[in-house]
C-alpha atoms as a PDB file:
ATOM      1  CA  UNK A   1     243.093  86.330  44.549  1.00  0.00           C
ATOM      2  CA  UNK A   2     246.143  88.464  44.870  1.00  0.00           C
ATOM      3  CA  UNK A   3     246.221  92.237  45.026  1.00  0.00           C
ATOM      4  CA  UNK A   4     249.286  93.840  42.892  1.00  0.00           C
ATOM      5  CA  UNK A   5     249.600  97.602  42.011  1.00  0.00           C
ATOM      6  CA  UNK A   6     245.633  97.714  42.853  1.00  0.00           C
ATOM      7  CA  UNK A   7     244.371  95.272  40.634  1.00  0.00           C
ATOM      8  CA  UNK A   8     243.473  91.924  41.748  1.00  0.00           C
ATOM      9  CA  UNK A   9     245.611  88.632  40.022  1.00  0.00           C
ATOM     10  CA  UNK A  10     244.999  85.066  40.024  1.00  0.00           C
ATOM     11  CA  UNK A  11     246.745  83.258  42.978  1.00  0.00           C
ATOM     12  CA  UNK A  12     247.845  80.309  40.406  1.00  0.00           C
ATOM     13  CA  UNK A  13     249.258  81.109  36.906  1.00  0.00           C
ATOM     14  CA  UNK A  14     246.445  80.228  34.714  1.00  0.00           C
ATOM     15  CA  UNK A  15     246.906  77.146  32.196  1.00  0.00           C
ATOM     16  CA  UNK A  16     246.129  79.231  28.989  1.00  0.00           C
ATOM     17  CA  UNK A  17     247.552  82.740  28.680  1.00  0.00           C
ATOM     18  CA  UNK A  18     246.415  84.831  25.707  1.00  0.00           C
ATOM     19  CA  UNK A  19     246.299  88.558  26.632  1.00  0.00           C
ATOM     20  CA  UNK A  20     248.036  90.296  29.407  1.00  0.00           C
ATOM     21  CA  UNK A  21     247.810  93.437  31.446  1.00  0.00           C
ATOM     22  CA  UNK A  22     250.842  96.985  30.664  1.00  0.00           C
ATOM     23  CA  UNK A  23     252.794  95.477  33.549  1.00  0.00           C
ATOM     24  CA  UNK A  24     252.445  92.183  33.402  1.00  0.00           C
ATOM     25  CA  UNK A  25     254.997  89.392  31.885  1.00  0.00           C
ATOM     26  CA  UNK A  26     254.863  86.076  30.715  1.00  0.00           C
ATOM     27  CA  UNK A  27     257.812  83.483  32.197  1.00  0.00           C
ATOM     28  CA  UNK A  28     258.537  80.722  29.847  1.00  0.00           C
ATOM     29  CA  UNK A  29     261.334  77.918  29.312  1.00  0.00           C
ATOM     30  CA  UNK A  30     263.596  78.126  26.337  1.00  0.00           C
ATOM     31  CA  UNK A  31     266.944  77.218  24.913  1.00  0.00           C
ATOM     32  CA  UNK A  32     270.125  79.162  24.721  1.00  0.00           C
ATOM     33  CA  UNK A  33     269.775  79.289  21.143  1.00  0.00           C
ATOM     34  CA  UNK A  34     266.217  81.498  21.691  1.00  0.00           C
ATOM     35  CA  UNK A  35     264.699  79.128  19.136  1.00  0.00           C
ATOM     36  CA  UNK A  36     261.277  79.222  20.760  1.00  0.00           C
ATOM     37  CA  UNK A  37     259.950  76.884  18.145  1.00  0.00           C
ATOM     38  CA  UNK A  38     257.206  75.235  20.529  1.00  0.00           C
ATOM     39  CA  UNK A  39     255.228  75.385  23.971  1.00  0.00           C
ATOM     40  CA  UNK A  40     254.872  77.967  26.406  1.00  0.00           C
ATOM     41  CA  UNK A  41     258.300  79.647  23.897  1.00  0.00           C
ATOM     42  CA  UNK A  42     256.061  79.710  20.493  1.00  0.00           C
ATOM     43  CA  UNK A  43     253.495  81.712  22.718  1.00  0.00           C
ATOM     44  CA  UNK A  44     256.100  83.779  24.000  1.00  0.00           C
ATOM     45  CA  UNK A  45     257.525  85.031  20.253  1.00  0.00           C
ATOM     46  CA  UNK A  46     254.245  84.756  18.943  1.00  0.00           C
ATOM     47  CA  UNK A  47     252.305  86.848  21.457  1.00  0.00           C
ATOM     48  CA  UNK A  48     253.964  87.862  24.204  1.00  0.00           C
ATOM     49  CA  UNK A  49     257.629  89.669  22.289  1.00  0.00           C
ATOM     50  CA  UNK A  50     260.082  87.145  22.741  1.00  0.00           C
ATOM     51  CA  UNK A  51     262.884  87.841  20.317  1.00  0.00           C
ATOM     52  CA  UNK A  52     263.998  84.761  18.330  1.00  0.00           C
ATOM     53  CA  UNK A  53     268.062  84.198  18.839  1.00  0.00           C
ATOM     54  CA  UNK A  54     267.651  85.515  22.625  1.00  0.00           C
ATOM     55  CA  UNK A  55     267.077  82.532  25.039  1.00  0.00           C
ATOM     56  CA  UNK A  56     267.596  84.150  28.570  1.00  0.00           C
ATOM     57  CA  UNK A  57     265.770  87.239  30.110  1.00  0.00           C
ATOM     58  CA  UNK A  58     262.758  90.482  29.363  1.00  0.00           C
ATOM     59  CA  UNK A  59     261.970  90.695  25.854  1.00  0.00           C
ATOM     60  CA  UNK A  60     258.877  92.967  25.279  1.00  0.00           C
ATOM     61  CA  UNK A  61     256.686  91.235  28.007  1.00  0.00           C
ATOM     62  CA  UNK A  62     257.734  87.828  28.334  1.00  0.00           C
ATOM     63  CA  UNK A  63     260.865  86.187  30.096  1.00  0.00           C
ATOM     64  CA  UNK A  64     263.023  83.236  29.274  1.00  0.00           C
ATOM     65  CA  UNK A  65     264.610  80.779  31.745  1.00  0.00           C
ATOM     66  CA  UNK A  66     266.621  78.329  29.044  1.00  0.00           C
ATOM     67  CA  UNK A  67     265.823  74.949  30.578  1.00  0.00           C
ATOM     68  CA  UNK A  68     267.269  72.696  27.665  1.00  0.00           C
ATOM     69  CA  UNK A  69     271.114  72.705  28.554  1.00  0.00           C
ATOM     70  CA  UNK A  70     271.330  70.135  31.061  1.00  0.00           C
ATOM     71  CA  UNK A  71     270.305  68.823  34.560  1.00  0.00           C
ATOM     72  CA  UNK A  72     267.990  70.800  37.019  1.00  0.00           C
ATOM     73  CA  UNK A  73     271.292  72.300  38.319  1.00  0.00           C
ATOM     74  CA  UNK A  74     272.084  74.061  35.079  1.00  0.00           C
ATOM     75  CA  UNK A  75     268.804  75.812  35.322  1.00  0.00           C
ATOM     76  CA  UNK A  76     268.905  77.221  38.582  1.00  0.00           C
ATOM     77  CA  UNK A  77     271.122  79.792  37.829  1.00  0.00           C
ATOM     78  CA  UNK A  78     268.650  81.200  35.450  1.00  0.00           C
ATOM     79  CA  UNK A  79     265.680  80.203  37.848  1.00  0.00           C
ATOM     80  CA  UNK A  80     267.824  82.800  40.664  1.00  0.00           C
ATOM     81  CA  UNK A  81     268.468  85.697  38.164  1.00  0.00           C
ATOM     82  CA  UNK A  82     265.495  85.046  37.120  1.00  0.00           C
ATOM     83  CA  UNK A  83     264.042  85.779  41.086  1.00  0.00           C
ATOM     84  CA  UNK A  84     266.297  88.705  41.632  1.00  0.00           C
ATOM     85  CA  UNK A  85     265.478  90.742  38.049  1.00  0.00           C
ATOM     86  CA  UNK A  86     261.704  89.953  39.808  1.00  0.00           C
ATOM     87  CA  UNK A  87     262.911  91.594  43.095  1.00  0.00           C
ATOM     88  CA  UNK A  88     264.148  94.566  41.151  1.00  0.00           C
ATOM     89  CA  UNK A  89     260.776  94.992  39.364  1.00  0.00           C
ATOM     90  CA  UNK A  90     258.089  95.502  42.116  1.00  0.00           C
ATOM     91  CA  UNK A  91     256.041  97.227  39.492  1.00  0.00           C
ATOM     92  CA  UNK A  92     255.986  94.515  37.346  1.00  0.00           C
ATOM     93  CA  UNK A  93     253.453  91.083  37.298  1.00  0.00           C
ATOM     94  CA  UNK A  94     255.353  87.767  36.451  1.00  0.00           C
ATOM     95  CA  UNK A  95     253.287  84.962  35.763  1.00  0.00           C
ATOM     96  CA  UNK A  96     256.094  81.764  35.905  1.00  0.00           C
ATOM     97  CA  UNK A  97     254.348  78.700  33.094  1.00  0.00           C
ATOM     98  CA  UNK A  98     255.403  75.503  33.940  1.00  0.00           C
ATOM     99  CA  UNK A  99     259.207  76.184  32.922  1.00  0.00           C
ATOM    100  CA  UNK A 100     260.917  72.841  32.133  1.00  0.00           C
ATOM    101  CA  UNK A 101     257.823  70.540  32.372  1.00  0.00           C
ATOM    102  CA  UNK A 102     256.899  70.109  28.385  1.00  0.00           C
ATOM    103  CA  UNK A 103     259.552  69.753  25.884  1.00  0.00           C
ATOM    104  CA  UNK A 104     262.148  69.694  27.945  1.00  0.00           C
ATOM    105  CA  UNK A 105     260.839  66.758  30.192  1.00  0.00           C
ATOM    106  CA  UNK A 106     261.665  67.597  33.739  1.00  0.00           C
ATOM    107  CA  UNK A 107     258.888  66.775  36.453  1.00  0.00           C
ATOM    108  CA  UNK A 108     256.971  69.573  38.929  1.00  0.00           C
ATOM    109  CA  UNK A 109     258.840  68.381  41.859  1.00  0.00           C
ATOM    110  CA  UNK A 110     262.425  68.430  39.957  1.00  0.00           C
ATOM    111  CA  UNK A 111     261.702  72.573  38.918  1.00  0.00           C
ATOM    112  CA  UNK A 112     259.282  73.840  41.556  1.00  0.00           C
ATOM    113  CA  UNK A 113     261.984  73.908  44.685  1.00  0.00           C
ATOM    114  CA  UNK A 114     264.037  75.966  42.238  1.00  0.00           C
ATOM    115  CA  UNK A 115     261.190  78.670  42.772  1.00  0.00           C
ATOM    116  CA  UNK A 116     260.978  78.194  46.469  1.00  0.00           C
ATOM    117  CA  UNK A 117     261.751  81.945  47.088  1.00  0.00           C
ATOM    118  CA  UNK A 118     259.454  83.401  44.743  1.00  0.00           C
ATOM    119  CA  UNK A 119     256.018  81.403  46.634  1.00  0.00           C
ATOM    120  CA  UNK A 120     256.554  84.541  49.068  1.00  0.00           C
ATOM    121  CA  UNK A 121     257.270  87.435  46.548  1.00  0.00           C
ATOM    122  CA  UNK A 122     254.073  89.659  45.890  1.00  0.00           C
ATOM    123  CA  UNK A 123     254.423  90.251  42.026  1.00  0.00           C
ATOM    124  CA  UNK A 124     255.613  86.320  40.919  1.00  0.00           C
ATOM    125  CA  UNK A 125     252.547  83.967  40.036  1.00  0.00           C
ATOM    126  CA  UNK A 126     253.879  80.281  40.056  1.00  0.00           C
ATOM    127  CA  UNK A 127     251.702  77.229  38.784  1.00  0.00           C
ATOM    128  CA  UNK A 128     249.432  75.274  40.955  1.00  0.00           C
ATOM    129  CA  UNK A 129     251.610  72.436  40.287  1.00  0.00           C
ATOM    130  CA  UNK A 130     254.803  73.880  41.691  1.00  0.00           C
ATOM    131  CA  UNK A 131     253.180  75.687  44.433  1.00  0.00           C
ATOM    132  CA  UNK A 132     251.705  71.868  45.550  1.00  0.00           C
ATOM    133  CA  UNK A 133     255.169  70.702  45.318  1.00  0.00           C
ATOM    134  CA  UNK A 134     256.154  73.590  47.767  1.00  0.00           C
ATOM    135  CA  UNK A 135     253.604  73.881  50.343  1.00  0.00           C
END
């Protein structure tokens, strides 16, 4: 366990996510298009205030990372802005999902080095998956 503005979080981002914490957000793949018609996305708009139409960045208390435009290397750019909006938000808790790894089809070890900087950041929870694929 992880300690984060005094309250103790999960060292892995958990499988299921159904409620969260004031400060904490929930970091999901979508499209460009902000469709969010399935996966870790449907959660997202249905639970968590993603905004249908709106495909990249902090909607209520989730964040999207569109992973359906391309290769790996069209994501990264998202994956970085992603990290630095993260840096700029100490306060806040971002628990990354498995970004990339459902509908979109990419492996683990394609996305997870795209979140190398973020295994070090206090306030970013990655998967167990990607954090395997790093360590």
């Amino acid at each position: 366990m992880r300690l984060h503005n005094d309250i103790e979080r999960p060292d892995f981002t958990p499988e299921f996510i159904t409620q969260l914490k004031a400060d904490e957000v929930f970091v999901f793949g979508s499209n460009l298009a902000g469709m969010h018609g399935g996966g870790a996305a449907y959660v997202a708009f249905r639970q968590f205030g993603a905004v249908k139409g709106c495909g990249v960045g902090l909607r209520g208390q989730s964040y999207a990372i569109p992973t359906m435009q391309g290769g790996v290397e069209t994501i990264k750019p998202y994956v970085d802005e992603f990290i630095a909006f993260a840096k700029e938000h100490p306060e806040k808790f971002f628990y990354v999902t498995r970004i990339g790894c459902g509908i979109a089809g990419f492996r683990d070890k394609e996305i997870a080095p795209l979140f190398r900087e973020a295994l070090e950041m206090d306030n970013v929870c990655l998967p167990e998956t990607f954090a395997k694929v790093l360590k």
